[in-house]
PDB file of N, CA and C in Angstrom:
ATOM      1  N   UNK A   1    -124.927  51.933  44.077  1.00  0.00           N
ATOM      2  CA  UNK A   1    -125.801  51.005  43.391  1.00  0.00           C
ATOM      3  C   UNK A   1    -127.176  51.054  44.053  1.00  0.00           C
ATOM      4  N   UNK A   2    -128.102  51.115  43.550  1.00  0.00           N
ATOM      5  CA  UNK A   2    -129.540  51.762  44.018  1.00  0.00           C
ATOM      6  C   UNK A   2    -130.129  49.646  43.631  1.00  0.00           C
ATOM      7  N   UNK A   3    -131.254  49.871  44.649  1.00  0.00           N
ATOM      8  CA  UNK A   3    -131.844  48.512  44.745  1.00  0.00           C
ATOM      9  C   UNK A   3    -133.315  48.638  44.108  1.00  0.00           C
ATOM     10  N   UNK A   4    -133.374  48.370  42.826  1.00  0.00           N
ATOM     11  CA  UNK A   4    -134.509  48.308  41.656  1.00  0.00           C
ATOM     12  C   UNK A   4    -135.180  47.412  42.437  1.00  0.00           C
ATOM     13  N   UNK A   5    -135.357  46.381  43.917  1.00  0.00           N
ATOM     14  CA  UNK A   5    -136.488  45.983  44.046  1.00  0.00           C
ATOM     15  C   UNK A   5    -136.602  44.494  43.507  1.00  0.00           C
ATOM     16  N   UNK A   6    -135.306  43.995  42.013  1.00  0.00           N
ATOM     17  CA  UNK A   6    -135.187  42.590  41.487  1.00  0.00           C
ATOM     18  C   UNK A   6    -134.943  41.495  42.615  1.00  0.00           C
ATOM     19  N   UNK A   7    -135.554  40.314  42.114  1.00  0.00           N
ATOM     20  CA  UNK A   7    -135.022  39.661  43.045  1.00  0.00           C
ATOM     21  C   UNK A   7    -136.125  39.383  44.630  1.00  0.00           C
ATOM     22  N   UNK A   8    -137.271  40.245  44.547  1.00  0.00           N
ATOM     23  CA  UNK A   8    -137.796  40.243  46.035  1.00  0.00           C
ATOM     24  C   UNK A   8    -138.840  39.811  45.262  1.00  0.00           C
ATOM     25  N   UNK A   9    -139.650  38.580  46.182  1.00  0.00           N
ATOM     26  CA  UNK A   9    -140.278  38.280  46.015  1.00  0.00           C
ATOM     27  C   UNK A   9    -141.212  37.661  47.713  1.00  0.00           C
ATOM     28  N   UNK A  10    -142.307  37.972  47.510  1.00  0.00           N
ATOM     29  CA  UNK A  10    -143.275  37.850  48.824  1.00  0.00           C
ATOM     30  C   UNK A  10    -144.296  36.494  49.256  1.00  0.00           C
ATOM     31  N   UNK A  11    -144.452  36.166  50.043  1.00  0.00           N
ATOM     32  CA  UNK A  11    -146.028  35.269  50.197  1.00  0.00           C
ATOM     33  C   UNK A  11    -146.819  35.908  50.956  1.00  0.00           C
ATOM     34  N   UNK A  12    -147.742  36.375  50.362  1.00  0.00           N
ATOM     35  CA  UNK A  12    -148.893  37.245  50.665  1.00  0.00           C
ATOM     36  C   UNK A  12    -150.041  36.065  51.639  1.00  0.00           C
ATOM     37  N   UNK A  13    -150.084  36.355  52.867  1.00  0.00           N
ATOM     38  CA  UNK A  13    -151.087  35.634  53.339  1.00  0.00           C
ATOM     39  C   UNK A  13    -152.727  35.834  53.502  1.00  0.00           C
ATOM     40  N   UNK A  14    -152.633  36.832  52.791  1.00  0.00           N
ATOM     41  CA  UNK A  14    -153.837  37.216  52.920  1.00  0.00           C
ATOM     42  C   UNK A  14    -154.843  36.795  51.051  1.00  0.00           C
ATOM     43  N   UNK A  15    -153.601  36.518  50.183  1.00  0.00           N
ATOM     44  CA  UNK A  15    -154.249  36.123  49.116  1.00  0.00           C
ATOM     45  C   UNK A  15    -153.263  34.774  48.802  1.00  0.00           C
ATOM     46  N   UNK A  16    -152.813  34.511  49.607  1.00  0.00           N
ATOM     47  CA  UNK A  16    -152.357  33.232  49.239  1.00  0.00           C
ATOM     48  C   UNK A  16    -151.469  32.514  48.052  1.00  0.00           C
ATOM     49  N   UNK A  17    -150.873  33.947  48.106  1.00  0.00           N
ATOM     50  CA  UNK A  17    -149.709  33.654  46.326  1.00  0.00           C
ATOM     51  C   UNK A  17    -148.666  34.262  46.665  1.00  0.00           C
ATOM     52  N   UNK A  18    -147.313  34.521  46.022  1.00  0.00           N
ATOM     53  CA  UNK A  18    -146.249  35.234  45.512  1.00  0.00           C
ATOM     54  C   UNK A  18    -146.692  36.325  44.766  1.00  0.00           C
ATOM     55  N   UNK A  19    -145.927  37.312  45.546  1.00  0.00           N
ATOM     56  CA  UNK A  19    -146.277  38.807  45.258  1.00  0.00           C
ATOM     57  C   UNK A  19    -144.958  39.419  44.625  1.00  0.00           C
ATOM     58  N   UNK A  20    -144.701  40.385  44.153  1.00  0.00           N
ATOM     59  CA  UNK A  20    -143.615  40.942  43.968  1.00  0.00           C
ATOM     60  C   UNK A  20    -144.038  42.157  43.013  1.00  0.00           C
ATOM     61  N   UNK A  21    -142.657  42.992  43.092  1.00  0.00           N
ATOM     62  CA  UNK A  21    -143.031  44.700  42.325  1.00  0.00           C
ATOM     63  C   UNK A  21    -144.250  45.487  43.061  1.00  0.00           C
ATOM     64  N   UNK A  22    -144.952  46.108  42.015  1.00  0.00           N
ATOM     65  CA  UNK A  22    -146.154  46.999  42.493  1.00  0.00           C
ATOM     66  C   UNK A  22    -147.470  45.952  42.913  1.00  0.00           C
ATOM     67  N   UNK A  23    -147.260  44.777  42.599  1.00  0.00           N
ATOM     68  CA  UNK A  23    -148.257  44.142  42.828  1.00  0.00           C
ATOM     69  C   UNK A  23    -148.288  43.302  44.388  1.00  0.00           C
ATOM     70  N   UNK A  24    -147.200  44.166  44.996  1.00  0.00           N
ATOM     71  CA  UNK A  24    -147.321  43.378  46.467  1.00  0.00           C
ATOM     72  C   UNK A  24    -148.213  44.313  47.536  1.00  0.00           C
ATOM     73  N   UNK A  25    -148.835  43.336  48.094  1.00  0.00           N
ATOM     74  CA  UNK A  25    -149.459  44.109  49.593  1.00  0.00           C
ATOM     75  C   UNK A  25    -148.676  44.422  50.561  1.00  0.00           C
ATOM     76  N   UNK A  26    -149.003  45.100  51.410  1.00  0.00           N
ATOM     77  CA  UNK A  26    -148.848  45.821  52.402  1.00  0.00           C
ATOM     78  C   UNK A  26    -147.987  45.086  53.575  1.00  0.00           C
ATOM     79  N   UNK A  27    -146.820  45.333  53.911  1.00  0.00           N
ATOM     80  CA  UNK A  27    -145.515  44.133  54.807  1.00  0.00           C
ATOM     81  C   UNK A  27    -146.138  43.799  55.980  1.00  0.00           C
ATOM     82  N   UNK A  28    -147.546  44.405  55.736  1.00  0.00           N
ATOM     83  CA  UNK A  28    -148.289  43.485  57.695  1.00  0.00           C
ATOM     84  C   UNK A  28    -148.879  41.998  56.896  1.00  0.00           C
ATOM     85  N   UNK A  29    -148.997  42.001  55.393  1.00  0.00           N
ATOM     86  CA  UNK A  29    -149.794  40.640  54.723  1.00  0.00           C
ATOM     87  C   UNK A  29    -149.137  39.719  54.171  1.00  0.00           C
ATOM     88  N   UNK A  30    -147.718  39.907  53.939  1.00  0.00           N
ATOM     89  CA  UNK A  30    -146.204  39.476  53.751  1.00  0.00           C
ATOM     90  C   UNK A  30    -145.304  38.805  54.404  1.00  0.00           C
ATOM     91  N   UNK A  31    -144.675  37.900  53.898  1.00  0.00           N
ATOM     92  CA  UNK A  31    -143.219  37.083  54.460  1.00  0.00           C
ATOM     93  C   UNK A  31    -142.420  37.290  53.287  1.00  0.00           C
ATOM     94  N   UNK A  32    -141.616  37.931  53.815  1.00  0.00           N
ATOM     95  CA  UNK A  32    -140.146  37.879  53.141  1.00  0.00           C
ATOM     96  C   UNK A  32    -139.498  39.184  53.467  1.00  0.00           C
ATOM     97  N   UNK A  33    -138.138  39.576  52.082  1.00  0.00           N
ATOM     98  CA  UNK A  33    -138.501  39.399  50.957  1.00  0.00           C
ATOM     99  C   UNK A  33    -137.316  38.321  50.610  1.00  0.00           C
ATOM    100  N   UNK A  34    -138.271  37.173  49.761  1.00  0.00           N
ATOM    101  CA  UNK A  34    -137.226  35.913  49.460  1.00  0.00           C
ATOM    102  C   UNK A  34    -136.801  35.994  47.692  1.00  0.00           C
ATOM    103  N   UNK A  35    -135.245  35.598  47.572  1.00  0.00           N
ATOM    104  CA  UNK A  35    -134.537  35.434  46.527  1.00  0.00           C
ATOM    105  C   UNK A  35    -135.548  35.365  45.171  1.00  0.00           C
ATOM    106  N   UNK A  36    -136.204  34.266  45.414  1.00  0.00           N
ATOM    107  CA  UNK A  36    -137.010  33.345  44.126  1.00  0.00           C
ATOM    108  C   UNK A  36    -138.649  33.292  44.519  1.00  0.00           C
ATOM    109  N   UNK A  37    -138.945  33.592  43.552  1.00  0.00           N
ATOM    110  CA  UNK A  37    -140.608  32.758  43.221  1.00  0.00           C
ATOM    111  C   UNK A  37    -141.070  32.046  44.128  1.00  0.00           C
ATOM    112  N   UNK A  38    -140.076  30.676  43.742  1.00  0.00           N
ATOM    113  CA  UNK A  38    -140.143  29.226  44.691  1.00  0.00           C
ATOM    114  C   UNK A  38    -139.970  29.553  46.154  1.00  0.00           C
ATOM    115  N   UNK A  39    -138.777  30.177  46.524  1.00  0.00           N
ATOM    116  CA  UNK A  39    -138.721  30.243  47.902  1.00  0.00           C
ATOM    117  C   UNK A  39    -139.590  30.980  48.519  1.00  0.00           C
ATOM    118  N   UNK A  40    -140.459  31.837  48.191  1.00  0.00           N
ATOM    119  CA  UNK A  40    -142.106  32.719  48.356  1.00  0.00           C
ATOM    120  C   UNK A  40    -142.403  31.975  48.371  1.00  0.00           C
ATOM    121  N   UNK A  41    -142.884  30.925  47.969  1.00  0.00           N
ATOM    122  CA  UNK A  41    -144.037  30.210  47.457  1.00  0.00           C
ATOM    123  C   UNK A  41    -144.120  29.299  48.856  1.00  0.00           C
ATOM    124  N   UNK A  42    -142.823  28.770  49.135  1.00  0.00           N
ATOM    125  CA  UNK A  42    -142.603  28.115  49.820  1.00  0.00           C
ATOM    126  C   UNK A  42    -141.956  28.542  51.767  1.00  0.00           C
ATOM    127  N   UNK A  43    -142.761  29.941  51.937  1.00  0.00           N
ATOM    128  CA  UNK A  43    -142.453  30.628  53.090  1.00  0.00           C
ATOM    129  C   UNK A  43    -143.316  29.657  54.203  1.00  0.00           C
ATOM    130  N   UNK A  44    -144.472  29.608  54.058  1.00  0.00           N
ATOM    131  CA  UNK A  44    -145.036  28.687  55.326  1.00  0.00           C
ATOM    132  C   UNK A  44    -144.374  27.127  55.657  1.00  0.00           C
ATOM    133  N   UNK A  45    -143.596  26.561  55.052  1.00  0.00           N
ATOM    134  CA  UNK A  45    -142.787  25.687  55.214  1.00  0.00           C
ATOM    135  C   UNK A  45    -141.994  26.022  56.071  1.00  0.00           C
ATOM    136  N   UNK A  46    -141.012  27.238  55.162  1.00  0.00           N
ATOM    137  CA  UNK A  46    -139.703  27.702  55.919  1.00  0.00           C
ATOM    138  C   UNK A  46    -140.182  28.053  57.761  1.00  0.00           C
ATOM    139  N   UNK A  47    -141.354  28.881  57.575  1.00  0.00           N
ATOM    140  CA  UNK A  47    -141.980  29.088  58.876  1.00  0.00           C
ATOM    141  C   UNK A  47    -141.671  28.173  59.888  1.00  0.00           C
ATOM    142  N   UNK A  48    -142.087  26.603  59.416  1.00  0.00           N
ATOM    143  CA  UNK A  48    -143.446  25.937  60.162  1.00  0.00           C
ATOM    144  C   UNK A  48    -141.712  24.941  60.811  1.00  0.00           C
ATOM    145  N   UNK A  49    -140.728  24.812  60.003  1.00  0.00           N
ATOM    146  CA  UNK A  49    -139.580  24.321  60.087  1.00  0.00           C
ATOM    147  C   UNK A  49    -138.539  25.276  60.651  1.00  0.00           C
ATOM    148  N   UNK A  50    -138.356  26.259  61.250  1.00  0.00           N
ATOM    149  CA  UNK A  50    -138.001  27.023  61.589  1.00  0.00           C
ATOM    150  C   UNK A  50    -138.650  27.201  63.184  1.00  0.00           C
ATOM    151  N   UNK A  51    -139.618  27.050  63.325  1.00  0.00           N
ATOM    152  CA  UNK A  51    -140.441  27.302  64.415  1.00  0.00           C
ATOM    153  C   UNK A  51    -140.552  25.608  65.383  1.00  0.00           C
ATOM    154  N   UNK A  52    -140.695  24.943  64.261  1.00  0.00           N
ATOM    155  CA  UNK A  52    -140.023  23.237  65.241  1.00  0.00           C
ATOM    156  C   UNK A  52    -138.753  23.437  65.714  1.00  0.00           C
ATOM    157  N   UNK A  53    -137.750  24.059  65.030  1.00  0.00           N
ATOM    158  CA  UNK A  53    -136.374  23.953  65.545  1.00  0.00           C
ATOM    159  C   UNK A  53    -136.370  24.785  66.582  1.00  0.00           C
ATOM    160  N   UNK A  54    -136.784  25.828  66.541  1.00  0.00           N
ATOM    161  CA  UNK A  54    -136.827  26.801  67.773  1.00  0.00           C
ATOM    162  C   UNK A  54    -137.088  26.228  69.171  1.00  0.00           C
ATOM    163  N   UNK A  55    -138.512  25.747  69.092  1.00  0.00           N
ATOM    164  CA  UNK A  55    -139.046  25.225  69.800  1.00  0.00           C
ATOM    165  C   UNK A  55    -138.384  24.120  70.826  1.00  0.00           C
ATOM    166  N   UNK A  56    -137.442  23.435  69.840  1.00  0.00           N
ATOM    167  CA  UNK A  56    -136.638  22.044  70.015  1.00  0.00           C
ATOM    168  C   UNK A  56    -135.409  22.562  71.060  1.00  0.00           C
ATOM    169  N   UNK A  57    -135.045  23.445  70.488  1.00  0.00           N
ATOM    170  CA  UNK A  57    -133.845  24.399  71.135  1.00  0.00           C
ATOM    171  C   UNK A  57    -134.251  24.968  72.467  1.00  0.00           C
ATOM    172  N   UNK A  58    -135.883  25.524  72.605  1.00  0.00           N
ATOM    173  CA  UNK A  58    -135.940  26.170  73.814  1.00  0.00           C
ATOM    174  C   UNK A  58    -136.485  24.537  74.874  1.00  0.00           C
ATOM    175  N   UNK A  59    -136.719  23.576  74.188  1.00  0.00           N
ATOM    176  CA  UNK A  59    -136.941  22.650  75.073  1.00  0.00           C
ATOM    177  C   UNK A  59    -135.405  21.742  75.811  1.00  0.00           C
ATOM    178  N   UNK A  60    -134.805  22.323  74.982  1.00  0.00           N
ATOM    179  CA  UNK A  60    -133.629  21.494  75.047  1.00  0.00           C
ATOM    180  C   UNK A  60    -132.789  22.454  76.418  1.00  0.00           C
ATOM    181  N   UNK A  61    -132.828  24.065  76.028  1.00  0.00           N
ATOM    182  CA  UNK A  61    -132.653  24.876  77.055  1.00  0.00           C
ATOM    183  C   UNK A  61    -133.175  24.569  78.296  1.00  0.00           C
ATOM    184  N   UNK A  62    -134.414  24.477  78.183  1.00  0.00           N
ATOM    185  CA  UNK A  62    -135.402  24.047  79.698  1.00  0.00           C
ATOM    186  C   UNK A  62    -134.871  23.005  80.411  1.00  0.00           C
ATOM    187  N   UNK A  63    -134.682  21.762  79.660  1.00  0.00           N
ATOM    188  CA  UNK A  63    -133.833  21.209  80.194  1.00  0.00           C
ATOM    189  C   UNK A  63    -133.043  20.579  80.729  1.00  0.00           C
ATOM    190  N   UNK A  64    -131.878  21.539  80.445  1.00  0.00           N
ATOM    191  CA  UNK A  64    -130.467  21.869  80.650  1.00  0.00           C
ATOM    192  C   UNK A  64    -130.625  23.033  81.874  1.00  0.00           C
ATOM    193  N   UNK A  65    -131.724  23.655  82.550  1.00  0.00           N
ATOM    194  CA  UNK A  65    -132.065  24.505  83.393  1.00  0.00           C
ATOM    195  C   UNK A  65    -132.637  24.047  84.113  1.00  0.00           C
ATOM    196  N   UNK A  66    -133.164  22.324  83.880  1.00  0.00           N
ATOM    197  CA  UNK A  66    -133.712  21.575  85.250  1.00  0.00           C
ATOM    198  C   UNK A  66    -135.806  22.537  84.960  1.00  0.00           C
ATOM    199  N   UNK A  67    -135.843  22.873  84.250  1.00  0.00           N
ATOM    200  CA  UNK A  67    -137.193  23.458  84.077  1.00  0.00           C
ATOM    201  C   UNK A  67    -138.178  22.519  83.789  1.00  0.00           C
ATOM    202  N   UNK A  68    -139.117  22.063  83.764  1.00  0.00           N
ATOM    203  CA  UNK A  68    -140.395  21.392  83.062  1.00  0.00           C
ATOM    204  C   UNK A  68    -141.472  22.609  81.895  1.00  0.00           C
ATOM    205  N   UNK A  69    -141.665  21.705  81.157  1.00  0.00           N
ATOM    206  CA  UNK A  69    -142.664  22.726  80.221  1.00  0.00           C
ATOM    207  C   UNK A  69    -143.999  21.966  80.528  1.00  0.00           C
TER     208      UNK A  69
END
């Protein structure tokens, strides 16, 4: 089964929209590739919520290691 590419869809940060097919830029100007439209659309969220939790986790590591940040 060969992958026609359906289904991928981008958030282009450099133009500030959902990209997809021939009309996407270049994967250094890109996040993804996500399921839907919406979930493109909605990549700097996923980012910005993703990157609190991280964060939360490595503070939580620190510590649990007796560390200060």
């Amino acid at each position: 089964m060969s992958d026609s590419g359906r289904g991928r869809y981008y958030w282009c940060t450099r133009h500030h929209r959902v990209e997809s097919g021939e009309d996407t830029c270049p994967a250094r100007h890109v996040l993804g590739p996500y399921a839907s439209a919406a979930d493109a659309e909605n990549a700097l969220q996923t980012v910005r919520e993703r990157n609190e939790a991280w964060e939360a986790e490595d503070a939580r590591w620190a510590e649990e290691d007796g560390e200060e940040k």
